[in-house]
PDB file of N, CA and C in Angstrom:
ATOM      1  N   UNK A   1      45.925 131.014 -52.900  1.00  0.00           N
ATOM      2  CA  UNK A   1      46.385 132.142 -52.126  1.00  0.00           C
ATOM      3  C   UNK A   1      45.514 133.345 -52.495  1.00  0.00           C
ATOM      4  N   UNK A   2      44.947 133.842 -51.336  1.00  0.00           N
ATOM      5  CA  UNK A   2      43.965 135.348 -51.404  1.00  0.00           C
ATOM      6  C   UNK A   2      45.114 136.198 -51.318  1.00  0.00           C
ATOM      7  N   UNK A   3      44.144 137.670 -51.846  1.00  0.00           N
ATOM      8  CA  UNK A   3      44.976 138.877 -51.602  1.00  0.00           C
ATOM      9  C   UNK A   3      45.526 139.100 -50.426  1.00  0.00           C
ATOM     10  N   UNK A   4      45.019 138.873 -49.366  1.00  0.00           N
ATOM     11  CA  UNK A   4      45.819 138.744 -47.731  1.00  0.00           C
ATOM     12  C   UNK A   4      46.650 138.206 -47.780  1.00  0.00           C
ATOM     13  N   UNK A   5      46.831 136.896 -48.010  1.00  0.00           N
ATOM     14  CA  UNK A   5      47.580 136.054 -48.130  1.00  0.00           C
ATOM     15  C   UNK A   5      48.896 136.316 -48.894  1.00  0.00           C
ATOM     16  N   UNK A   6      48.708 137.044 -50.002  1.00  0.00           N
ATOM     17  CA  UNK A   6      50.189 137.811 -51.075  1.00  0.00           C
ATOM     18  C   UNK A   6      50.376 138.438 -50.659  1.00  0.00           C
ATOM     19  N   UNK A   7      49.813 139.798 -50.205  1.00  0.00           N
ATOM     20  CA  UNK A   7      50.056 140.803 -49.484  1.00  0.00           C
ATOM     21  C   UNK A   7      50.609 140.439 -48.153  1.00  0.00           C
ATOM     22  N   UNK A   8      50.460 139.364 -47.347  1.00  0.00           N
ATOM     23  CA  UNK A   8      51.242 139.123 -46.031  1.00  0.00           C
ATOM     24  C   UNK A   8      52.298 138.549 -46.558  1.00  0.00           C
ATOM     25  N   UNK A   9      52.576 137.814 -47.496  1.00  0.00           N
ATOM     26  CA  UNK A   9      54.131 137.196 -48.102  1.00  0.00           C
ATOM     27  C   UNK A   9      54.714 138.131 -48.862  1.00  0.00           C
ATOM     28  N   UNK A  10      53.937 139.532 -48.929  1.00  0.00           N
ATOM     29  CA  UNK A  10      55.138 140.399 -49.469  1.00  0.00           C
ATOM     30  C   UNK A  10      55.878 141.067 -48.550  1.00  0.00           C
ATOM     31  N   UNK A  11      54.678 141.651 -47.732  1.00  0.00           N
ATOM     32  CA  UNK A  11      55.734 142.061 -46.291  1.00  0.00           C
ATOM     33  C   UNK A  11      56.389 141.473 -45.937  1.00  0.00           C
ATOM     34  N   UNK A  12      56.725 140.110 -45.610  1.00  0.00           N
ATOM     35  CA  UNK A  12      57.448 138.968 -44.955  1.00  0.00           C
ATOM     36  C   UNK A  12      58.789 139.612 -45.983  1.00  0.00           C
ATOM     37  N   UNK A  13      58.296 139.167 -47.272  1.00  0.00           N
ATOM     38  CA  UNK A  13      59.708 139.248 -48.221  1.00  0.00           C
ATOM     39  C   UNK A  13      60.287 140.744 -47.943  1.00  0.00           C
ATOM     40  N   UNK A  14      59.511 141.916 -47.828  1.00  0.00           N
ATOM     41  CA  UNK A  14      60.188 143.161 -47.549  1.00  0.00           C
ATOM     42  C   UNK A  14      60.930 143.333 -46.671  1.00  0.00           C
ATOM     43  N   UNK A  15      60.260 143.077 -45.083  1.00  0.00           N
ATOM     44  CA  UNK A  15      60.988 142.831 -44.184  1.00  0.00           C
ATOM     45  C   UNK A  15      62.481 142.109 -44.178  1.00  0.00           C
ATOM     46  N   UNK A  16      62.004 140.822 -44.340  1.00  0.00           N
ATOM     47  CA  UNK A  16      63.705 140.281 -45.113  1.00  0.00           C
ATOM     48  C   UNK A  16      64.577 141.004 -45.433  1.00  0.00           C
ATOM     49  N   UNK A  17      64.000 141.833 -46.657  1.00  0.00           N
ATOM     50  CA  UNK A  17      64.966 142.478 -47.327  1.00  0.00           C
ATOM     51  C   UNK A  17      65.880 143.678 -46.393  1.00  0.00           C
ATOM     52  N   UNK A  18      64.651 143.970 -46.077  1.00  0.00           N
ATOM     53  CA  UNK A  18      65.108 145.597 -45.226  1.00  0.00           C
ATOM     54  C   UNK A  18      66.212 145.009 -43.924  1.00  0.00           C
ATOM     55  N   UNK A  19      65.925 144.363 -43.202  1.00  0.00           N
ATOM     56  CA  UNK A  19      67.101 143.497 -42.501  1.00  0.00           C
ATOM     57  C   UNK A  19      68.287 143.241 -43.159  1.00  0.00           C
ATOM     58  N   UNK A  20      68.179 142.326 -44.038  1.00  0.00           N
ATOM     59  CA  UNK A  20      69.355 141.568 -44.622  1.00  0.00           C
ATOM     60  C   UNK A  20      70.135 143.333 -45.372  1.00  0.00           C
ATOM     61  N   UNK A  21      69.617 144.251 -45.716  1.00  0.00           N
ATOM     62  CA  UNK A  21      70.216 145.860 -45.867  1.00  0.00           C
ATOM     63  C   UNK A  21      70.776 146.190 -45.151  1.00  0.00           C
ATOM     64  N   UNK A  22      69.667 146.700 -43.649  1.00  0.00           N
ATOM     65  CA  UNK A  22      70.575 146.358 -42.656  1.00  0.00           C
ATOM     66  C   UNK A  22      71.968 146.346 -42.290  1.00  0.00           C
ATOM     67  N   UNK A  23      71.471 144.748 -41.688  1.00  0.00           N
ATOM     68  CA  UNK A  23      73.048 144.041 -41.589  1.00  0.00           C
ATOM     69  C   UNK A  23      73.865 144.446 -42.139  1.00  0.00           C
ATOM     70  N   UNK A  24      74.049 144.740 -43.768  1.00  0.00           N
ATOM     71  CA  UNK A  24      74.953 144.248 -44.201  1.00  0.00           C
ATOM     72  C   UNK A  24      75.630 146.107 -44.817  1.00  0.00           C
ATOM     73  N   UNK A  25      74.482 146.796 -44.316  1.00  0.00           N
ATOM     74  CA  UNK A  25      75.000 148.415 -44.261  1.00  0.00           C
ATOM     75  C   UNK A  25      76.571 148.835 -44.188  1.00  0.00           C
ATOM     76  N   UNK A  26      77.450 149.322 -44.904  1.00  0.00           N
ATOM     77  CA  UNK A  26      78.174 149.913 -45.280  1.00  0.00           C
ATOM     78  C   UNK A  26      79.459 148.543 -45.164  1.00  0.00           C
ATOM     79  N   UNK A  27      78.973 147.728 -45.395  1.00  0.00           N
ATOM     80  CA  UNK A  27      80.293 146.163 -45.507  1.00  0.00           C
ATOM     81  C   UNK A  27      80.221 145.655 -46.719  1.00  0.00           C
ATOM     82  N   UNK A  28      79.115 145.996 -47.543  1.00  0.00           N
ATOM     83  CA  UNK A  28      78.637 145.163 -48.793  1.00  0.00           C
ATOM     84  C   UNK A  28      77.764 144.047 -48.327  1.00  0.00           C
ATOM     85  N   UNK A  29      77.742 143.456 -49.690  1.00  0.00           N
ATOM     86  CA  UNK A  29      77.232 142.350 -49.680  1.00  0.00           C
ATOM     87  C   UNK A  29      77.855 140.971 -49.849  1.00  0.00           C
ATOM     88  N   UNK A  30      78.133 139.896 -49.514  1.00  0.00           N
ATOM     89  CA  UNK A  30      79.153 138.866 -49.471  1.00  0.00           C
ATOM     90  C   UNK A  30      77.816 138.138 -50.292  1.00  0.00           C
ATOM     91  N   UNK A  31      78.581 137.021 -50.884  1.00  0.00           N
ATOM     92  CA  UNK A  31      77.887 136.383 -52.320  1.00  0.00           C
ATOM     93  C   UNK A  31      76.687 135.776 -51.513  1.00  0.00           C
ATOM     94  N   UNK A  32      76.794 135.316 -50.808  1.00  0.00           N
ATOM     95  CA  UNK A  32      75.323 134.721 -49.435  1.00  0.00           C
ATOM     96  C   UNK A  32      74.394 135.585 -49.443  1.00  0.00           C
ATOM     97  N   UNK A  33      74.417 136.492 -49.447  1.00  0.00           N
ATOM     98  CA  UNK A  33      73.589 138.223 -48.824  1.00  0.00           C
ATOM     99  C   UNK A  33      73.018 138.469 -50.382  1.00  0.00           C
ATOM    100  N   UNK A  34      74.051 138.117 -51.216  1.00  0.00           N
ATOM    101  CA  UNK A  34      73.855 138.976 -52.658  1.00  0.00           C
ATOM    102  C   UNK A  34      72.873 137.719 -53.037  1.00  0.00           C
ATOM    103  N   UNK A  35      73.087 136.421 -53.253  1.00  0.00           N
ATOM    104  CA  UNK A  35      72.544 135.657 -53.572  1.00  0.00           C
ATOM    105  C   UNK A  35      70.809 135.686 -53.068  1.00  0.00           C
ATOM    106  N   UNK A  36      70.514 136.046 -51.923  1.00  0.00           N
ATOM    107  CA  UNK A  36      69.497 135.854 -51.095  1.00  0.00           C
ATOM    108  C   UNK A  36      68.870 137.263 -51.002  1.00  0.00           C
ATOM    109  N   UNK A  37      69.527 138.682 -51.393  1.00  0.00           N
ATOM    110  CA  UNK A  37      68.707 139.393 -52.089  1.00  0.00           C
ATOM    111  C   UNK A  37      68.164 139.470 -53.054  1.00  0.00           C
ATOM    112  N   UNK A  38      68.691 138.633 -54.068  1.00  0.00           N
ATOM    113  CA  UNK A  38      68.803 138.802 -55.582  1.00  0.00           C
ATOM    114  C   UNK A  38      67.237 137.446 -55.393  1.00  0.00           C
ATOM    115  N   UNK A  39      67.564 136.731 -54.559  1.00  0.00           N
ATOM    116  CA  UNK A  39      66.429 135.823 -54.851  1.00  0.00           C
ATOM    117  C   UNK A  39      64.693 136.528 -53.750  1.00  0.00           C
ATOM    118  N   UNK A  40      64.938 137.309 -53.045  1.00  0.00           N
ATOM    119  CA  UNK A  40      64.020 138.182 -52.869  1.00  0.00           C
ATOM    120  C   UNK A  40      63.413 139.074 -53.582  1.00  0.00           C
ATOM    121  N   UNK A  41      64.298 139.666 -54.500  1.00  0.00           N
ATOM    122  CA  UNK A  41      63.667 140.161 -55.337  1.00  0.00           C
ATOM    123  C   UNK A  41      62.687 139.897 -56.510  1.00  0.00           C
ATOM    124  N   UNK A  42      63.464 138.622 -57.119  1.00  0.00           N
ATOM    125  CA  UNK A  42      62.414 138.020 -58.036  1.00  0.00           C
ATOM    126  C   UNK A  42      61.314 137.324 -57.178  1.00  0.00           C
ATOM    127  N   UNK A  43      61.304 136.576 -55.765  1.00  0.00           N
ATOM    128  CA  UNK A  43      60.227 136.488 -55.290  1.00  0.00           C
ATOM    129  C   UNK A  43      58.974 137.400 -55.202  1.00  0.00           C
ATOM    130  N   UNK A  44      59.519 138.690 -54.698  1.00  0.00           N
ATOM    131  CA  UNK A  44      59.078 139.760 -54.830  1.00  0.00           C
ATOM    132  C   UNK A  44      58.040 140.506 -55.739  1.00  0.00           C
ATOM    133  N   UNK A  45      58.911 140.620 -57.105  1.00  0.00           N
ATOM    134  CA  UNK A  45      58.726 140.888 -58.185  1.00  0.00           C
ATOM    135  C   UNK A  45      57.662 139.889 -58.528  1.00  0.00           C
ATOM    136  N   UNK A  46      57.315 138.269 -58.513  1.00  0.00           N
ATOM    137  CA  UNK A  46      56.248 137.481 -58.681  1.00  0.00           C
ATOM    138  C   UNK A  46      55.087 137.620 -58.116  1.00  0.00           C
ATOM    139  N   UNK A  47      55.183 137.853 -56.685  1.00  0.00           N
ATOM    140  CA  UNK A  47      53.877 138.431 -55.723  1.00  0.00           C
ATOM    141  C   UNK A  47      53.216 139.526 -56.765  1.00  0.00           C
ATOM    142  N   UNK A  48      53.764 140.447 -56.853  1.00  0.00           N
ATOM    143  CA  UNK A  48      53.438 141.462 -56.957  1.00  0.00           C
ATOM    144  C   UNK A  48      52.924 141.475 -58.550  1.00  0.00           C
ATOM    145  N   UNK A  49      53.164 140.608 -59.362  1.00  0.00           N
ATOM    146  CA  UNK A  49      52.659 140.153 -60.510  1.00  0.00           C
ATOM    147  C   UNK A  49      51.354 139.592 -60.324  1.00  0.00           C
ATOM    148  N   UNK A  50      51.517 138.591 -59.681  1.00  0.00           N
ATOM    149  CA  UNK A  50      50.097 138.063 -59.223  1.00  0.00           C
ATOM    150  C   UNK A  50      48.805 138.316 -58.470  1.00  0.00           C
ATOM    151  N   UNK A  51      49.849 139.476 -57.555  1.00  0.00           N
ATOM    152  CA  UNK A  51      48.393 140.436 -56.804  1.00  0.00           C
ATOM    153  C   UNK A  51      47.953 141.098 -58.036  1.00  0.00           C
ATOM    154  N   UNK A  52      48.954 141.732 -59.349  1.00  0.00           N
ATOM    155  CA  UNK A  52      48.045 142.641 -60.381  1.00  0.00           C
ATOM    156  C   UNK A  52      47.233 141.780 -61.165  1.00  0.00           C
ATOM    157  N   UNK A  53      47.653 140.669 -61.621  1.00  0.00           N
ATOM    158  CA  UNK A  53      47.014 139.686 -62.374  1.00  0.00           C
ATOM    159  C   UNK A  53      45.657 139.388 -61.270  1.00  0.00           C
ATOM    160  N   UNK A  54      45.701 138.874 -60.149  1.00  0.00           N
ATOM    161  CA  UNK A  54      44.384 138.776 -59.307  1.00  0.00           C
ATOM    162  C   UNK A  54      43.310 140.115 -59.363  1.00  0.00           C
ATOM    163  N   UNK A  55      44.398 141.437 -59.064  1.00  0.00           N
ATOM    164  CA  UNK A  55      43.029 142.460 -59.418  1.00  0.00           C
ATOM    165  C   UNK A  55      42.435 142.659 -60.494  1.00  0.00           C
ATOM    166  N   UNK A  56      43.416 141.930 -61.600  1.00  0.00           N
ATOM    167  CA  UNK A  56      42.677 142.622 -62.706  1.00  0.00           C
ATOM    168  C   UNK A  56      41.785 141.842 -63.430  1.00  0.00           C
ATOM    169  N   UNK A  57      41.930 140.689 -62.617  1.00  0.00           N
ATOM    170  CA  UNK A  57      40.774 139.843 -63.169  1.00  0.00           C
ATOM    171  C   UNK A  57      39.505 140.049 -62.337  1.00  0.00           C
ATOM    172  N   UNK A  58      39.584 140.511 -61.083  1.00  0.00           N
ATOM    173  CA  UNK A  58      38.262 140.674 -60.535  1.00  0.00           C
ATOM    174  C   UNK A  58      37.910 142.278 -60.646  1.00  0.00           C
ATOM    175  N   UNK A  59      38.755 143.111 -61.432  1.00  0.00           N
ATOM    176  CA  UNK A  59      38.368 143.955 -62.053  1.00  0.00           C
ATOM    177  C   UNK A  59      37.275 143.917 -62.952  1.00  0.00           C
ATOM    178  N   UNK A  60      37.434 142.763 -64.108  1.00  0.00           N
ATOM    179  CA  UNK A  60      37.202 142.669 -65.364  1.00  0.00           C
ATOM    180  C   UNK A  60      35.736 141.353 -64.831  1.00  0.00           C
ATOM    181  N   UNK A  61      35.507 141.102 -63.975  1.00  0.00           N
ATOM    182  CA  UNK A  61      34.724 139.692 -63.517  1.00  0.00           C
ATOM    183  C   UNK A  61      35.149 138.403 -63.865  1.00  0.00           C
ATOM    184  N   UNK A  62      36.084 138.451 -64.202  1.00  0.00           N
ATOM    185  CA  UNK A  62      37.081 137.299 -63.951  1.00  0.00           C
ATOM    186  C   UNK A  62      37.209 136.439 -63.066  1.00  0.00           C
ATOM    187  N   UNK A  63      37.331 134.770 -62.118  1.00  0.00           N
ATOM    188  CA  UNK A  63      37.618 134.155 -61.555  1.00  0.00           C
ATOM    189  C   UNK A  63      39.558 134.315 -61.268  1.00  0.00           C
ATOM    190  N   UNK A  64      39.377 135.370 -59.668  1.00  0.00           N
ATOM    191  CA  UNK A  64      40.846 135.784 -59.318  1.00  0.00           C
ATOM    192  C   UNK A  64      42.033 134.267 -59.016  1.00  0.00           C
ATOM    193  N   UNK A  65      40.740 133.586 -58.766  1.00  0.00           N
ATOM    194  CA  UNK A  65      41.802 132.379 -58.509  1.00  0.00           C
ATOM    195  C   UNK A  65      42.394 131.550 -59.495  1.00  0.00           C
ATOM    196  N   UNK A  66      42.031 132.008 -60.812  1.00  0.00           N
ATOM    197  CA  UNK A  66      42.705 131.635 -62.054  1.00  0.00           C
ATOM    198  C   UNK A  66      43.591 132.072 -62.157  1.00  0.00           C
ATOM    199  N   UNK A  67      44.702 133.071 -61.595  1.00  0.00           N
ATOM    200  CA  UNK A  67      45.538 133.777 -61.856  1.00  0.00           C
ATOM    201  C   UNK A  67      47.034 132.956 -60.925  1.00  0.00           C
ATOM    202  N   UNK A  68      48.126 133.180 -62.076  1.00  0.00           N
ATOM    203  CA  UNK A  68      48.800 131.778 -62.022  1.00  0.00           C
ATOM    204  C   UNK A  68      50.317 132.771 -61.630  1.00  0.00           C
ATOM    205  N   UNK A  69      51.399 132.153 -60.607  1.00  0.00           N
ATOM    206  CA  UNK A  69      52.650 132.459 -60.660  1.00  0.00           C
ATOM    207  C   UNK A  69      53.483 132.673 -62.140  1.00  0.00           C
ATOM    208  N   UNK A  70      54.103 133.556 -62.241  1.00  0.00           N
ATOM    209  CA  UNK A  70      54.539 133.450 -63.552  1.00  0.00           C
ATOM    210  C   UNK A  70      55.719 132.988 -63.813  1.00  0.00           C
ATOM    211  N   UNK A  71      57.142 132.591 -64.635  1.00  0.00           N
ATOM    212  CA  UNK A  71      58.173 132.194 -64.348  1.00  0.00           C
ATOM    213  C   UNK A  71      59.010 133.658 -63.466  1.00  0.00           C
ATOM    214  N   UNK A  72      60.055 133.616 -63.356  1.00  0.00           N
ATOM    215  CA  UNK A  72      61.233 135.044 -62.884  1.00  0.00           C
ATOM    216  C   UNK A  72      60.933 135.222 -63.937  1.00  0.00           C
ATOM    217  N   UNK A  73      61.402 134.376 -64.913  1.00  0.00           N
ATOM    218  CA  UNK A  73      62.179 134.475 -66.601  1.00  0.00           C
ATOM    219  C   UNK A  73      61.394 135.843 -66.991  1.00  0.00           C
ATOM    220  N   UNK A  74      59.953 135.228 -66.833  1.00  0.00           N
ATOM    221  CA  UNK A  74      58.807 136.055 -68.020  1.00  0.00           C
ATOM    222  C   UNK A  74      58.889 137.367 -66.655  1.00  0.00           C
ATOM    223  N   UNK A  75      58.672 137.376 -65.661  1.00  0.00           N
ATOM    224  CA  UNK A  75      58.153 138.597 -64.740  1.00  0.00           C
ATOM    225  C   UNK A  75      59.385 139.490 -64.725  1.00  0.00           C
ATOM    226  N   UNK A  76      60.934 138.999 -64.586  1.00  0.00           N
ATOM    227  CA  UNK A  76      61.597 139.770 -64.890  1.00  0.00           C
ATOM    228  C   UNK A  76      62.198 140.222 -66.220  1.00  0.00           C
ATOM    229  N   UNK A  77      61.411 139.795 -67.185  1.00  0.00           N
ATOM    230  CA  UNK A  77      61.646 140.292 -68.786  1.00  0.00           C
ATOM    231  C   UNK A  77      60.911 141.257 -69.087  1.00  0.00           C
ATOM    232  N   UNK A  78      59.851 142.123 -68.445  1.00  0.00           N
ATOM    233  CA  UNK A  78      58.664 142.324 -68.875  1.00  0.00           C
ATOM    234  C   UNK A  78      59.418 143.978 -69.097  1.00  0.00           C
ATOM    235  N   UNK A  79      60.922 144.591 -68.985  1.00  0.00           N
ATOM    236  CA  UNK A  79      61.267 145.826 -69.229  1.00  0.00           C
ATOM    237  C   UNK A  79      62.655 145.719 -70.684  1.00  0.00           C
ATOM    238  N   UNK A  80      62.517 144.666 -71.168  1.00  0.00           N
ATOM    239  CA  UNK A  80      62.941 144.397 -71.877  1.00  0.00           C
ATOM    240  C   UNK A  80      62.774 144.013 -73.374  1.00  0.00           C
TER     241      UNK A  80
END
């Protein structure tokens, strides 16, 4: 996957999100909605790991396509 390529599956995932908000605007969220944001986000949150990990290897002259998905686990630990 190229930078186009992450960058078009993040919009996809934003979009999602911003819909499924949306919808679900001033009703809450029912465990379906919550479940399927909550898993957008760490999708999310991975893209966006991997587009930095891709720049910063072709920052540095690095081979970008070495740059690997990371778990949620580790991408959402990283404020902890």
């Amino acid at each position: 996957m190229d930078d186009r390529d992450l960058i078009s599956r993040i919009n996809e995932l934003v979009s999602e999100e911003h819909e499924l908000r949306e919808r679900t605007a001033g009703q809450g969220l029912d465990n379906t909605a919550r479940e399927r944001l909550d898993a957008l986000e760490e999708a999310l949150d991975q893209c966006w790991d991997l587009l930095r990990q891709r720049r910063a290897k072709q920052e540095y002259g690095e081979n970008p396509d070495e740059a690997r998905t990371r778990s949620t686990t580790q991408v959402e630990g990283y404020l902890q």
